[in-house]
N, C-alpha and C. Protein backbone atom coordinates (compact mmCIF):
# COMPACT_ATOMS: atom_id res chain seq x y z
N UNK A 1 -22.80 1.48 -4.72
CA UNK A 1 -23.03 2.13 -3.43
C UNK A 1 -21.82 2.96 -3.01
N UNK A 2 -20.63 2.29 -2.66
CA UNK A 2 -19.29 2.97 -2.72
C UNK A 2 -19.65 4.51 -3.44
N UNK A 3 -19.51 4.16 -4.62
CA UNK A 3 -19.27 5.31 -5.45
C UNK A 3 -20.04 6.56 -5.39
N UNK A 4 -21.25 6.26 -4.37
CA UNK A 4 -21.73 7.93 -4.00
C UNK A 4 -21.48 8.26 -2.40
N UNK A 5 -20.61 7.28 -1.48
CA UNK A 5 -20.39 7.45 -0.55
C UNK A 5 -19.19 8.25 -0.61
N UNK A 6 -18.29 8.03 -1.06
CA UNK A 6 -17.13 9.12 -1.13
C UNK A 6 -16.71 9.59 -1.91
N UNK A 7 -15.66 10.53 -2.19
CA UNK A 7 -15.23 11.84 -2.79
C UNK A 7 -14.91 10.59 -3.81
N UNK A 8 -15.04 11.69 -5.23
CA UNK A 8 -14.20 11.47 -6.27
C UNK A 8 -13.15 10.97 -6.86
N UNK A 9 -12.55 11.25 -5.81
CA UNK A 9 -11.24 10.74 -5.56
C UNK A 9 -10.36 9.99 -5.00
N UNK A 10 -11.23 9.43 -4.22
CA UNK A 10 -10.96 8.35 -2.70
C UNK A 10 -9.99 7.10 -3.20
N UNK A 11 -9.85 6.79 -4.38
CA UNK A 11 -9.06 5.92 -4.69
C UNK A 11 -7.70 6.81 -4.78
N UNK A 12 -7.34 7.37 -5.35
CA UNK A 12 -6.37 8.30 -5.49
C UNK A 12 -5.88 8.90 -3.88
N UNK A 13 -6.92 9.00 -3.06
CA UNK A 13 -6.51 9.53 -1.61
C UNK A 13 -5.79 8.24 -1.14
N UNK A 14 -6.43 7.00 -1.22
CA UNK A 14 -5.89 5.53 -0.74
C UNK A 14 -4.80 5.46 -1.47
N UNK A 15 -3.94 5.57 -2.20
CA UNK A 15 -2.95 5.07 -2.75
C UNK A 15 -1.89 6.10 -2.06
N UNK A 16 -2.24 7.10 -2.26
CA UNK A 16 -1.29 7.96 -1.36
C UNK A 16 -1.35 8.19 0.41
N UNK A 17 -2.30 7.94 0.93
CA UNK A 17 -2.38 7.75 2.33
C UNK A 17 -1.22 6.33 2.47
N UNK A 18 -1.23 4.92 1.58
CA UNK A 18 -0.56 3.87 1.98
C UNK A 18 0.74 4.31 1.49
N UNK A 19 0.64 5.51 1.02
CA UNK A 19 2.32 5.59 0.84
C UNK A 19 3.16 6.81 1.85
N UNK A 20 2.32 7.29 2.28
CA UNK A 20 2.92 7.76 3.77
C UNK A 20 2.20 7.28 4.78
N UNK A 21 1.63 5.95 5.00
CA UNK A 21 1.61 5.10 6.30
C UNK A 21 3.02 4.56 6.80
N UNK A 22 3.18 4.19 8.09
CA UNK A 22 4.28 4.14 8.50
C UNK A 22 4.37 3.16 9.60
N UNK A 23 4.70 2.10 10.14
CA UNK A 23 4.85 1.67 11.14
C UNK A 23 4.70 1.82 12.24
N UNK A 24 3.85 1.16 13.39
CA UNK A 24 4.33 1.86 14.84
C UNK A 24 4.59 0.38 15.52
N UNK A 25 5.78 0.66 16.14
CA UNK A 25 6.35 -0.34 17.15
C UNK A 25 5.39 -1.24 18.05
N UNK A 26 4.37 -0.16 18.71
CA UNK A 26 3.22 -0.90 19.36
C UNK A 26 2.68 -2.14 18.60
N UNK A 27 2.72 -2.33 17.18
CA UNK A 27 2.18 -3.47 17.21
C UNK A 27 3.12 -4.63 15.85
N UNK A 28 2.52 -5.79 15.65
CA UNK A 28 2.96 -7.02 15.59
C UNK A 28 3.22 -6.89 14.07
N UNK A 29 4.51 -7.05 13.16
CA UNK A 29 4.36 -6.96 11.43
C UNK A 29 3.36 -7.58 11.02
N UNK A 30 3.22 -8.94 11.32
CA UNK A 30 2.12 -9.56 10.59
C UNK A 30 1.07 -8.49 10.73
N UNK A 31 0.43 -8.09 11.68
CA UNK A 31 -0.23 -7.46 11.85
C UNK A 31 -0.70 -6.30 10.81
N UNK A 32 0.43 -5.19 11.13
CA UNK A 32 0.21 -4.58 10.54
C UNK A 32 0.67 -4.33 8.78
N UNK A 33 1.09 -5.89 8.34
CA UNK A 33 1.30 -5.88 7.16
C UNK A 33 -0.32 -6.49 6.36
N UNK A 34 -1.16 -6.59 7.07
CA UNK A 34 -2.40 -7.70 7.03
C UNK A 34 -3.27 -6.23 6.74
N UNK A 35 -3.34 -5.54 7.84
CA UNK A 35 -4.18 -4.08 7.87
C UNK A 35 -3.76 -3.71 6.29
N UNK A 36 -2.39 -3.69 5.78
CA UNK A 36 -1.92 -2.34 5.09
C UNK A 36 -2.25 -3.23 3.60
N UNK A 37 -2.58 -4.46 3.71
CA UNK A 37 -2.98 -5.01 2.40
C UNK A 37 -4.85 -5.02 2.17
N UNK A 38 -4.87 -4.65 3.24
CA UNK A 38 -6.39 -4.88 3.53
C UNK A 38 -6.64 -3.21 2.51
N UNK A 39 -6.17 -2.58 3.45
CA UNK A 39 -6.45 -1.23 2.73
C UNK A 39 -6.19 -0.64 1.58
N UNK A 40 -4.96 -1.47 0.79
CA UNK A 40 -4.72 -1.86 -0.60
C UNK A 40 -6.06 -2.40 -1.10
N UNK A 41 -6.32 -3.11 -0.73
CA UNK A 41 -7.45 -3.90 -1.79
C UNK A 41 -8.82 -2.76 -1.51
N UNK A 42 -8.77 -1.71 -1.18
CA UNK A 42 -9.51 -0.95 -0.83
C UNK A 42 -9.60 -0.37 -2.39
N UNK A 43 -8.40 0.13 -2.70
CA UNK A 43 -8.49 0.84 -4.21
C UNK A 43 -8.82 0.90 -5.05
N UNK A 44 -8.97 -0.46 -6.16
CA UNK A 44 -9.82 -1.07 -6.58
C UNK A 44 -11.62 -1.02 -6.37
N UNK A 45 -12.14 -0.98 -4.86
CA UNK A 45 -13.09 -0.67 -4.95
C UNK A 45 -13.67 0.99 -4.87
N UNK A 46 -13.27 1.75 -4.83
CA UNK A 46 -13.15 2.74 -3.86
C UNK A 46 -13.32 4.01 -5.59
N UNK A 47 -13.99 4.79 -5.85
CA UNK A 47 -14.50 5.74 -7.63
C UNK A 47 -12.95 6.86 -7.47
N UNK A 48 -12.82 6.79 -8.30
CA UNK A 48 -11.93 7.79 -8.43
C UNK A 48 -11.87 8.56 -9.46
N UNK A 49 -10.85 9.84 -9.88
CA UNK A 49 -11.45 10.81 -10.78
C UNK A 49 -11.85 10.61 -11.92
N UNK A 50 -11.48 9.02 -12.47
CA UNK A 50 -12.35 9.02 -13.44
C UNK A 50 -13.99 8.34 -13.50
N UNK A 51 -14.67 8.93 -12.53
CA UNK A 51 -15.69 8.00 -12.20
C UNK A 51 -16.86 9.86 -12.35
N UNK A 52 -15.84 10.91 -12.06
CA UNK A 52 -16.70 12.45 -11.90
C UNK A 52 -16.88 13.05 -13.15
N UNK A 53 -17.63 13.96 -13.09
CA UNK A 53 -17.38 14.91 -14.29
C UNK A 53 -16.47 15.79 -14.51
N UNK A 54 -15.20 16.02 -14.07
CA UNK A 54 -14.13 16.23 -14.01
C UNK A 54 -12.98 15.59 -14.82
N UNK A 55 -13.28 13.89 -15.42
CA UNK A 55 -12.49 13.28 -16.06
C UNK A 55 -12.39 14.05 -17.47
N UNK A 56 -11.31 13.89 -17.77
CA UNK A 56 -11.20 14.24 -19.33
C UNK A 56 -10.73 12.96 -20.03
N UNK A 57 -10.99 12.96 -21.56
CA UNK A 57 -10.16 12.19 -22.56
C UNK A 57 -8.95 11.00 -21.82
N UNK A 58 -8.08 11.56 -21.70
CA UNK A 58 -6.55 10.83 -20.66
C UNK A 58 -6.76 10.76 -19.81
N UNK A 59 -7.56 10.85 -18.83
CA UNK A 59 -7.77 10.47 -17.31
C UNK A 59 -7.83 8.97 -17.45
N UNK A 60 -7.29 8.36 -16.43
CA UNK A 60 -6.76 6.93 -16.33
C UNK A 60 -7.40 6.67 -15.36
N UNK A 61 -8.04 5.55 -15.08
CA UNK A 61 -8.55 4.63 -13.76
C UNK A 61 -7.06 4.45 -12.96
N UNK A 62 -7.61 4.41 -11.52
CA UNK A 62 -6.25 4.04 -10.78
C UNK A 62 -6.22 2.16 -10.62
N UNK A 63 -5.33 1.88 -10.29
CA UNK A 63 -4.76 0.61 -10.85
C UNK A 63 -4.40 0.42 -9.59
N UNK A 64 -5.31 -0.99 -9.19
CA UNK A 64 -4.27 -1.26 -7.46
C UNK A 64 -2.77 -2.04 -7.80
N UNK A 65 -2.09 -1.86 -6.33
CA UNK A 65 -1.11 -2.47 -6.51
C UNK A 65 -0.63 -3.66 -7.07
N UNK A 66 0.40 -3.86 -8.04
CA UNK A 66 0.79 -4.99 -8.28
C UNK A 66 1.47 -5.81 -6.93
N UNK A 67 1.40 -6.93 -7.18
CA UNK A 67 2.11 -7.60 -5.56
C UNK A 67 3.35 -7.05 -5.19
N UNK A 68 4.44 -7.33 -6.16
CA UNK A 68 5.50 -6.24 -6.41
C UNK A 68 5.96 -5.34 -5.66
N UNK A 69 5.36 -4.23 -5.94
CA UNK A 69 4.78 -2.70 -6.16
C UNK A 69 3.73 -2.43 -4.65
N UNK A 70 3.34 -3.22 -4.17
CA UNK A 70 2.55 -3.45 -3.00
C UNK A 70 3.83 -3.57 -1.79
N UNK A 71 4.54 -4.85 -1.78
CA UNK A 71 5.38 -5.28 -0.86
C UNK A 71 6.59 -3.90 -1.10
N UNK A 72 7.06 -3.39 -2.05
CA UNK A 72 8.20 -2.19 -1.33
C UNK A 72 7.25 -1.10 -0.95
N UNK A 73 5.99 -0.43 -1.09
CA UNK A 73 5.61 0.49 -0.65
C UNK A 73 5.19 0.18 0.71
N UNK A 74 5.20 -1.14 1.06
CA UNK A 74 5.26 -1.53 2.32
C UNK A 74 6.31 -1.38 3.02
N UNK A 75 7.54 -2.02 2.44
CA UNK A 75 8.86 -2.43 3.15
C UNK A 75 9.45 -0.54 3.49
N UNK A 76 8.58 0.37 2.52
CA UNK A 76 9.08 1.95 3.24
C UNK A 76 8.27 2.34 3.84
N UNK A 77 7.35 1.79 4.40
CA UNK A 77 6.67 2.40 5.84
C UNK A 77 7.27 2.08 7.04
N UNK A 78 8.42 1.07 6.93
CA UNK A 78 8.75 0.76 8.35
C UNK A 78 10.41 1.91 8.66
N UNK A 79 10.96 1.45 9.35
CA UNK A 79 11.85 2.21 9.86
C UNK A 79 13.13 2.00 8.90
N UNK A 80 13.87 3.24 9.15
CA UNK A 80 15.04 3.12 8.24
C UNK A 80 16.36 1.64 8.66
N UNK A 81 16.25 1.59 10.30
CA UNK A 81 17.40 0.64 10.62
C UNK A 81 16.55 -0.59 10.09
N UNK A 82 15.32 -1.09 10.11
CA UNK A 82 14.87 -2.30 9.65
C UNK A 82 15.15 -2.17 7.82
N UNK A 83 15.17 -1.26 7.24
CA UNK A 83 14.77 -1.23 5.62
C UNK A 83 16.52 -1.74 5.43
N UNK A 84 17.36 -0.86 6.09
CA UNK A 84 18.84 -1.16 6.09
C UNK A 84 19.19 -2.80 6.79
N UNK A 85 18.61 -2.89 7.59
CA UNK A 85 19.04 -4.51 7.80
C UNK A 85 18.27 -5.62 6.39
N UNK A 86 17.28 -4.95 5.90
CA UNK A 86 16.96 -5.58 5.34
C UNK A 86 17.46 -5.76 3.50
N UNK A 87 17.89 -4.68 3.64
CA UNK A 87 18.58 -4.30 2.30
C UNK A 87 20.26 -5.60 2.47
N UNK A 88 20.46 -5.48 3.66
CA UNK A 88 22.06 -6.30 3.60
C UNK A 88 21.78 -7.69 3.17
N UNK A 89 20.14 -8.35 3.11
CA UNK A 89 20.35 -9.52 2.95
C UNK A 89 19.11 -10.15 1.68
N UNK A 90 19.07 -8.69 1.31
CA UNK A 90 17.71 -9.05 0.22
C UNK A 90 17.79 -8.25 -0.74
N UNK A 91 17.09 -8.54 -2.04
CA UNK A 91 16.79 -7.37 -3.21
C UNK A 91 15.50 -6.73 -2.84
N UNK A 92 14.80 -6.22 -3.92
CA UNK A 92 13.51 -5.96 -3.45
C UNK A 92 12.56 -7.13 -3.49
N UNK A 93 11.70 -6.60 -2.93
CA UNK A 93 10.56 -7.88 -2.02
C UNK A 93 9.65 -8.21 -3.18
N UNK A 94 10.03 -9.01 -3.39
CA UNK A 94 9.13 -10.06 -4.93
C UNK A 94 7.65 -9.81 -4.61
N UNK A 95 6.92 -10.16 -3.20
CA UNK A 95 5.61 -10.31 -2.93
C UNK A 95 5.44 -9.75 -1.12
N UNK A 96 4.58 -9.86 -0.68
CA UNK A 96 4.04 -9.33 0.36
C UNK A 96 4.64 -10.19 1.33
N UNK A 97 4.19 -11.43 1.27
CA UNK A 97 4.24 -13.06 1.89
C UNK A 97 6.07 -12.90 2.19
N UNK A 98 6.83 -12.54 1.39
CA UNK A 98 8.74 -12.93 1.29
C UNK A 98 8.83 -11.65 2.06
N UNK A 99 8.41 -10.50 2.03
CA UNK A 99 8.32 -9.62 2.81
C UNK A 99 8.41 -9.49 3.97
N UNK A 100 7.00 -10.11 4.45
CA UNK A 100 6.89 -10.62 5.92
C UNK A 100 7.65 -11.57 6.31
N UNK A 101 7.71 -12.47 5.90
CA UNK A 101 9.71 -13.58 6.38
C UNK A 101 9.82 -12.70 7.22
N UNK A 102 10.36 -12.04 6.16
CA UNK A 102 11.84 -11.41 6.38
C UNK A 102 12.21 -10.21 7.38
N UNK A 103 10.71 -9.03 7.68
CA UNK A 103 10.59 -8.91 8.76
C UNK A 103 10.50 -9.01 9.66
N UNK A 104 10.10 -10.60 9.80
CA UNK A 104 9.70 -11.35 11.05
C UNK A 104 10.50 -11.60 11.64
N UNK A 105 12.20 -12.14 10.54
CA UNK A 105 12.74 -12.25 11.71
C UNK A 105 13.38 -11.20 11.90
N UNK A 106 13.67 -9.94 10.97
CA UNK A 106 13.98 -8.32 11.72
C UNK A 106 13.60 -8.13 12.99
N UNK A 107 12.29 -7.97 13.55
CA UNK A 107 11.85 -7.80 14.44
C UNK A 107 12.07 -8.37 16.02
């Protein structure tokens, strides 16, 4: 069903829309770390160019986030003084869950 509801490409649009999403103060991390995984797991369902007649040979399925790979494209939507406080007391964010900690108590 998905797959004739939207563009071609909609997986490919989702991966890059969550990578210039960005924080807004108005609301709660948990919060909006809950939304921004929600819409991750969007990708996975969601046809992308290799689903059109447009794919060629090497066209690759898009690949949702690894947990990884999920939690820093998160940890750069928020603000630079939080990414910098958070850099003084962490490496990068193993998972989503160590993530949120650690914002939580940023915030």
């Amino acid at each position: 069903m998905l797959k004739t509801v939207f563009a071609n490409n909609a997986a490919e649009q989702q991966k890059f829309y969550l990578t210039c999403l960005r924080y807004s103060p108005k609301t709660r991390v948990r919060a909006f770390l809950q939304r921004f995984t929600t819409l991750a797991g969007y990708v996975s369902e969601l046809p992308g160019i290799i689903h059109s007649r447009d794919a060629t040979d090497t066209t690759k399925a898009v690949a949702p986030y690894e947990d990884n790979e999920l939690a820093t494209v998160m940890l750069h939507s928020f603000p630079t003084k939080w990414k910098t406080q958070y850099d003084l007391g962490h490496k990068a964010p193993p998972n989503s869950e160590y993530l949120q900690n650690a914002l939580e108590k940023i915030e």
